[in-house]
PDB file of N, CA and C in Angstrom:
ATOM      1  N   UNK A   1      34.656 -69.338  35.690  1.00  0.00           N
ATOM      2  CA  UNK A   1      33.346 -68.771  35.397  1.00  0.00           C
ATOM      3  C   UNK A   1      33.205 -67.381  36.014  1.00  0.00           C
ATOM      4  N   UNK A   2      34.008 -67.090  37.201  1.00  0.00           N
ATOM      5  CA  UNK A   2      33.852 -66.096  37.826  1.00  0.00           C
ATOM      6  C   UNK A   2      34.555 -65.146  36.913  1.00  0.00           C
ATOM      7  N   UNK A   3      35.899 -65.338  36.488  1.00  0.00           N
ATOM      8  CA  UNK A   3      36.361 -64.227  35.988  1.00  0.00           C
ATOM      9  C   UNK A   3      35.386 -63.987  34.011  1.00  0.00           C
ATOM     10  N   UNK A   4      35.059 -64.674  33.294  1.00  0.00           N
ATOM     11  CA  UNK A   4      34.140 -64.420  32.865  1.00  0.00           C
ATOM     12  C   UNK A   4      32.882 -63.431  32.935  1.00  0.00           C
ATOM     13  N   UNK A   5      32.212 -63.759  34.348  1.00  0.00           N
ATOM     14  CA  UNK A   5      31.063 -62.771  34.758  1.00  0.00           C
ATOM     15  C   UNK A   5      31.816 -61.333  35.015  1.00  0.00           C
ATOM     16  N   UNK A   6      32.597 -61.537  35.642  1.00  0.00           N
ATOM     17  CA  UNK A   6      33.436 -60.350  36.037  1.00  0.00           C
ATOM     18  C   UNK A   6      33.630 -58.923  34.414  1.00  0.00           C
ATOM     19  N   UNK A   7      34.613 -59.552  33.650  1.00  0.00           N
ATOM     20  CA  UNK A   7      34.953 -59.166  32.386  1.00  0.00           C
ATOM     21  C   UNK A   7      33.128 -59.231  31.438  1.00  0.00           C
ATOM     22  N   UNK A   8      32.593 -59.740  31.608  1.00  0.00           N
ATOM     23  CA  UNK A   8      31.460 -59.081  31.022  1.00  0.00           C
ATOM     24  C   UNK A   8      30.436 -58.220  32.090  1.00  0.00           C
ATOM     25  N   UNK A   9      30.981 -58.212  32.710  1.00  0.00           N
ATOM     26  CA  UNK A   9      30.261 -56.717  33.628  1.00  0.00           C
ATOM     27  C   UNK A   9      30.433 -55.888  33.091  1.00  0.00           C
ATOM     28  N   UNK A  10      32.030 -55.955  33.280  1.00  0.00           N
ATOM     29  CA  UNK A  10      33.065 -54.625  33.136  1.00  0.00           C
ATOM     30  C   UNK A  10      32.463 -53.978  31.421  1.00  0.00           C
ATOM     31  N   UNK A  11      32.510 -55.201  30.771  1.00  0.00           N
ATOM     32  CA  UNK A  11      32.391 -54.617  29.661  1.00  0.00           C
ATOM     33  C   UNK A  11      30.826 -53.741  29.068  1.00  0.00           C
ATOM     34  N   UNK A  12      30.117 -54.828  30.003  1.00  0.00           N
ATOM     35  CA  UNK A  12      28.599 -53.842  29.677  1.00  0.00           C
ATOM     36  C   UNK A  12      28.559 -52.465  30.403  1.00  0.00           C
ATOM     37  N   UNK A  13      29.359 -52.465  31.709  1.00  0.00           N
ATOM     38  CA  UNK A  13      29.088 -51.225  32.359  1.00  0.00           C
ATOM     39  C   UNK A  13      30.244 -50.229  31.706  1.00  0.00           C
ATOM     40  N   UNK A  14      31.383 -50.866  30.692  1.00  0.00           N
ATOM     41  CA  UNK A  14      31.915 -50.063  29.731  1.00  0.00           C
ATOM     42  C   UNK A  14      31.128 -48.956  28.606  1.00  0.00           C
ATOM     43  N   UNK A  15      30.135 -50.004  28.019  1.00  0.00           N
ATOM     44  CA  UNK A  15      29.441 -49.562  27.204  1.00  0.00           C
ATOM     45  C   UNK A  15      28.009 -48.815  27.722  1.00  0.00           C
ATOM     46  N   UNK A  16      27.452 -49.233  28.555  1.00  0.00           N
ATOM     47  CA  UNK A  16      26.848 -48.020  29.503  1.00  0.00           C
ATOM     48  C   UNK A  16      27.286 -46.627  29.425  1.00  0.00           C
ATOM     49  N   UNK A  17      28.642 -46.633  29.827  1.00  0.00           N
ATOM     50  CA  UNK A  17      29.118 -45.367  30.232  1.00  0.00           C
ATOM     51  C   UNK A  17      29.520 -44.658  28.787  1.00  0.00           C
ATOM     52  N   UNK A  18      29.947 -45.206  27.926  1.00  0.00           N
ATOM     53  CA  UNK A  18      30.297 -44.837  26.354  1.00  0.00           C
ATOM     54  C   UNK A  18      28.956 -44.110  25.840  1.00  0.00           C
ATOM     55  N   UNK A  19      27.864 -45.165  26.034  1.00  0.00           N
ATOM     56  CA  UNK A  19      26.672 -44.692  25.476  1.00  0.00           C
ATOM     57  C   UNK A  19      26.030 -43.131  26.609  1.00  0.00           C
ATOM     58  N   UNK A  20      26.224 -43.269  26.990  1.00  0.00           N
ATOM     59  CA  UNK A  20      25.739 -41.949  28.080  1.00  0.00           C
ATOM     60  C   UNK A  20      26.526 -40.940  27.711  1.00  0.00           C
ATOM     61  N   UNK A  21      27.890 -40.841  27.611  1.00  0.00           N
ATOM     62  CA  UNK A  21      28.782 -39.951  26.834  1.00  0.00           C
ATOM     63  C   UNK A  21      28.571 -39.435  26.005  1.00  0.00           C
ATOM     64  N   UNK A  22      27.978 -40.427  25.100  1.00  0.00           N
ATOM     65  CA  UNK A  22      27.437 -39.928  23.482  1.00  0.00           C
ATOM     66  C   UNK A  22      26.622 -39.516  23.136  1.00  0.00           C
ATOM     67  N   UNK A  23      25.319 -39.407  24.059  1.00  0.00           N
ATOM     68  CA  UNK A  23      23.946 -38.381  24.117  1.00  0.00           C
ATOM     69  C   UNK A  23      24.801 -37.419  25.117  1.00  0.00           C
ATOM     70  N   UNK A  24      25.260 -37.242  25.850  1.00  0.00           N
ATOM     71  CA  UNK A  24      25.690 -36.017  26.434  1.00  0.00           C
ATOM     72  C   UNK A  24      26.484 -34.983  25.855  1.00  0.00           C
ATOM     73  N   UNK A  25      27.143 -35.515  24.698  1.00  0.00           N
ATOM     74  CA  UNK A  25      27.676 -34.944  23.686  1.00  0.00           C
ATOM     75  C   UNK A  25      26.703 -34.476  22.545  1.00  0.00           C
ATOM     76  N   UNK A  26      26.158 -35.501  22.164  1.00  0.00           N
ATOM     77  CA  UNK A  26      25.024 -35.351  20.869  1.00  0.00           C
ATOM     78  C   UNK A  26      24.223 -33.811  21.600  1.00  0.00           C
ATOM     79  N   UNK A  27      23.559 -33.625  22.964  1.00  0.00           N
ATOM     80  CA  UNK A  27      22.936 -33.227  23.201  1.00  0.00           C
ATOM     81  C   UNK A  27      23.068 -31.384  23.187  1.00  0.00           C
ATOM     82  N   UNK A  28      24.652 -31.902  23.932  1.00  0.00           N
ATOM     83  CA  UNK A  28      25.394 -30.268  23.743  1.00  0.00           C
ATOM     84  C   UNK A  28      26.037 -29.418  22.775  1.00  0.00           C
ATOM     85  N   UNK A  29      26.021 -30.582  21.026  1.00  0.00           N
ATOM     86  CA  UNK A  29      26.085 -29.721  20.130  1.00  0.00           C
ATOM     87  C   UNK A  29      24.762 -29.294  19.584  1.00  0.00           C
ATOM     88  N   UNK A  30      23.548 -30.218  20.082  1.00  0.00           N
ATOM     89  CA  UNK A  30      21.788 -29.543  19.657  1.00  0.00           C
ATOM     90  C   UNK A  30      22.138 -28.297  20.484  1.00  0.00           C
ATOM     91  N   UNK A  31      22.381 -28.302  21.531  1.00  0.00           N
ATOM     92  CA  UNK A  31      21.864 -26.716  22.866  1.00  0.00           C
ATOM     93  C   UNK A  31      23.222 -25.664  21.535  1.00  0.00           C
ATOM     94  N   UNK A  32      24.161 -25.862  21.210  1.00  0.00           N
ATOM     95  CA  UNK A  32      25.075 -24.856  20.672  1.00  0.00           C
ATOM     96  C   UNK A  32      24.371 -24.463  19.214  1.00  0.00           C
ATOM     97  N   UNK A  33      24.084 -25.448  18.656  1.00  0.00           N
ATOM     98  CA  UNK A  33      23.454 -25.253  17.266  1.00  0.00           C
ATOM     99  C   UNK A  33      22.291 -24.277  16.994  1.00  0.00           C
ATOM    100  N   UNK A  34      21.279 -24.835  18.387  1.00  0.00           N
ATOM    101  CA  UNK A  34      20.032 -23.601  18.782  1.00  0.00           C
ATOM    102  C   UNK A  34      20.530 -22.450  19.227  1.00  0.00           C
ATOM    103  N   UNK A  35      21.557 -22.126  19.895  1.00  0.00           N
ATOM    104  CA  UNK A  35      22.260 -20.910  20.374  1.00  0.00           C
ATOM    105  C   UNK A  35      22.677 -20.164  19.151  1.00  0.00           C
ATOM    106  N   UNK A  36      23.563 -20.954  18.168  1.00  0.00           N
ATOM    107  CA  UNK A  36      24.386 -20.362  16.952  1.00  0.00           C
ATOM    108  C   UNK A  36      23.010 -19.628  16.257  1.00  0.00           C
ATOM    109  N   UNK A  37      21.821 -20.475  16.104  1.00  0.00           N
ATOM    110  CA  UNK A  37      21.187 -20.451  15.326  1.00  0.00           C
ATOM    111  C   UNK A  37      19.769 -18.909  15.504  1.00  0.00           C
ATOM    112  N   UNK A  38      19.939 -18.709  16.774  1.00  0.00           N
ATOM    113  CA  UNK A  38      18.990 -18.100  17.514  1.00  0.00           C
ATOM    114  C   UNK A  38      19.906 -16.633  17.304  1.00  0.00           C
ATOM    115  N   UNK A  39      21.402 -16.486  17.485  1.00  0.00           N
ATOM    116  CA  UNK A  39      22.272 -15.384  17.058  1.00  0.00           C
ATOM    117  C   UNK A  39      22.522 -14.879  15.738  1.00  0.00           C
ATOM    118  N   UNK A  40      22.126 -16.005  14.996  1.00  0.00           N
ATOM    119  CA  UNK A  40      22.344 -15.642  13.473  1.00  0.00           C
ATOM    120  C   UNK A  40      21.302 -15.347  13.000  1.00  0.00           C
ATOM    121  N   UNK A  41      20.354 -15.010  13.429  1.00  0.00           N
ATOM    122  CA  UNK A  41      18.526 -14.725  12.678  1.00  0.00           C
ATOM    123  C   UNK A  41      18.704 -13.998  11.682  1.00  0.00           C
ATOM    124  N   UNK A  42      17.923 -14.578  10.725  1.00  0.00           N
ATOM    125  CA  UNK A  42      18.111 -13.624   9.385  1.00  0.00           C
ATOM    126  C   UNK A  42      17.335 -12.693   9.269  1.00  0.00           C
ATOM    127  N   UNK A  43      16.080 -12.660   9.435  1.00  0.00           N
ATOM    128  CA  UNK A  43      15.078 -11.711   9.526  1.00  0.00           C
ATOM    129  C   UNK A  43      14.758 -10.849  11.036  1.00  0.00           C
ATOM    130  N   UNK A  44      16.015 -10.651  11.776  1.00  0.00           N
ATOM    131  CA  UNK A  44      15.276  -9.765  13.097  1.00  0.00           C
ATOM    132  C   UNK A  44      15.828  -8.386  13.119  1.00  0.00           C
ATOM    133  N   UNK A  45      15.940  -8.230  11.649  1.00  0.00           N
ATOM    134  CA  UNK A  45      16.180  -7.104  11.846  1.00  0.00           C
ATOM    135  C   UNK A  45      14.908  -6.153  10.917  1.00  0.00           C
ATOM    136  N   UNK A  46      14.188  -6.760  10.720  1.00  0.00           N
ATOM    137  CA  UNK A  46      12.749  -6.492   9.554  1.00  0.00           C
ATOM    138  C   UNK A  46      11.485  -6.196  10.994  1.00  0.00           C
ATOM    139  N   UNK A  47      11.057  -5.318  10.991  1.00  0.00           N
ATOM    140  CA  UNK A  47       9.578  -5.040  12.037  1.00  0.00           C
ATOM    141  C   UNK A  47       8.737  -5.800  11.520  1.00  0.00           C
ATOM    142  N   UNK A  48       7.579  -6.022  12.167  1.00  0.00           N
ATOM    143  CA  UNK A  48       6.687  -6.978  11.967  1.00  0.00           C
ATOM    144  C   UNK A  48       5.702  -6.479  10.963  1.00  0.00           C
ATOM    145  N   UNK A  49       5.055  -6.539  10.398  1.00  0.00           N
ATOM    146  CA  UNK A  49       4.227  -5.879   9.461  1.00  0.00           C
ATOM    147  C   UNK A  49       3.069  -4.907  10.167  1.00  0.00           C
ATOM    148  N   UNK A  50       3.007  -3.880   9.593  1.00  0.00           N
ATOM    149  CA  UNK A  50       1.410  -3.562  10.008  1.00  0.00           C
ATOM    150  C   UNK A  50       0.556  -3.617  10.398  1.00  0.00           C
ATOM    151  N   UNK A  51      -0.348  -3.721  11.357  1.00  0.00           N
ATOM    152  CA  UNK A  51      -1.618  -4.014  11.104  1.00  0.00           C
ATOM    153  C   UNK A  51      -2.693  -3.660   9.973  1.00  0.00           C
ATOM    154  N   UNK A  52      -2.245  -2.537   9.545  1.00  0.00           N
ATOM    155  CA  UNK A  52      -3.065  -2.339   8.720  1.00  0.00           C
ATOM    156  C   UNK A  52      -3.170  -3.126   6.939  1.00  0.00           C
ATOM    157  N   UNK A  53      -1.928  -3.805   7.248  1.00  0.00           N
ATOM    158  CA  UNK A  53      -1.702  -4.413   5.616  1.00  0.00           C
ATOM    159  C   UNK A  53      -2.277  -5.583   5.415  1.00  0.00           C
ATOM    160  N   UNK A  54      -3.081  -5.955   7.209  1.00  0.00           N
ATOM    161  CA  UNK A  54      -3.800  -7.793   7.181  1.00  0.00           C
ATOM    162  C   UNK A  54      -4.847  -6.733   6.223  1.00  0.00           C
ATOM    163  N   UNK A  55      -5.550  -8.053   5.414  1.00  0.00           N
ATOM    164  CA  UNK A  55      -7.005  -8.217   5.011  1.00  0.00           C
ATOM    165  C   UNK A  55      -7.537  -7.833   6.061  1.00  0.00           C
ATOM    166  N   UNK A  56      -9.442  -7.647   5.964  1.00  0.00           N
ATOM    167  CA  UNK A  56     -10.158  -7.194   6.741  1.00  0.00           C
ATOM    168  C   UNK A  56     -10.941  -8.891   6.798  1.00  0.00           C
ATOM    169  N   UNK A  57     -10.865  -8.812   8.154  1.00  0.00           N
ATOM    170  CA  UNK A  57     -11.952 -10.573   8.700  1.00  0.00           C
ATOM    171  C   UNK A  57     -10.564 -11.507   8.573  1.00  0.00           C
ATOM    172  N   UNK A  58      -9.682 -11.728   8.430  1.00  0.00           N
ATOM    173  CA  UNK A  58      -8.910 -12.508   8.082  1.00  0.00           C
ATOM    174  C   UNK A  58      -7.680 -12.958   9.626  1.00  0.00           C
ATOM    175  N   UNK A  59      -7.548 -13.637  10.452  1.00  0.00           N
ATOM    176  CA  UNK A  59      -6.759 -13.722  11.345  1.00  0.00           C
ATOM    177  C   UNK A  59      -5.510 -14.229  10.911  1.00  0.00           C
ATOM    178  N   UNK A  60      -4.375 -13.951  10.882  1.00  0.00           N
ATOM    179  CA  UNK A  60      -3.179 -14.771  10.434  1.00  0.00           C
ATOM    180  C   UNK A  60      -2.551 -15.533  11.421  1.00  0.00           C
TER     181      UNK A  60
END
């Protein structure tokens, strides 16, 4: 019985550690994707519009 408890320790604190791996991974291709994504801007190279081209009373 002992070696039983033993081997399902091992194995949950296997899968513990698998699963923690895999958001630590998941997490650091989100942080690269926002990086890639923040370098590739399509529009920063366009100035912001006018002020004068808003409507009058109108807040955007």
């Amino acid at each position: 019985m002992k070696k039983v408890t033993s081997i399902l320790a091992v194995a949950v604190m296997t899968l513990g550690i698998a699963t923690a791996a895999i958001q630590n991974i998941d997490s650091e291709f989100d942080f690269l994707n926002d990086i890639s994504k923040a370098l590739a801007c399509d529009d920063c190279h366009t100035s912001p519009p006018d002020r004068s081209e808003r409507p009058i009373g109108k807040i955007a």
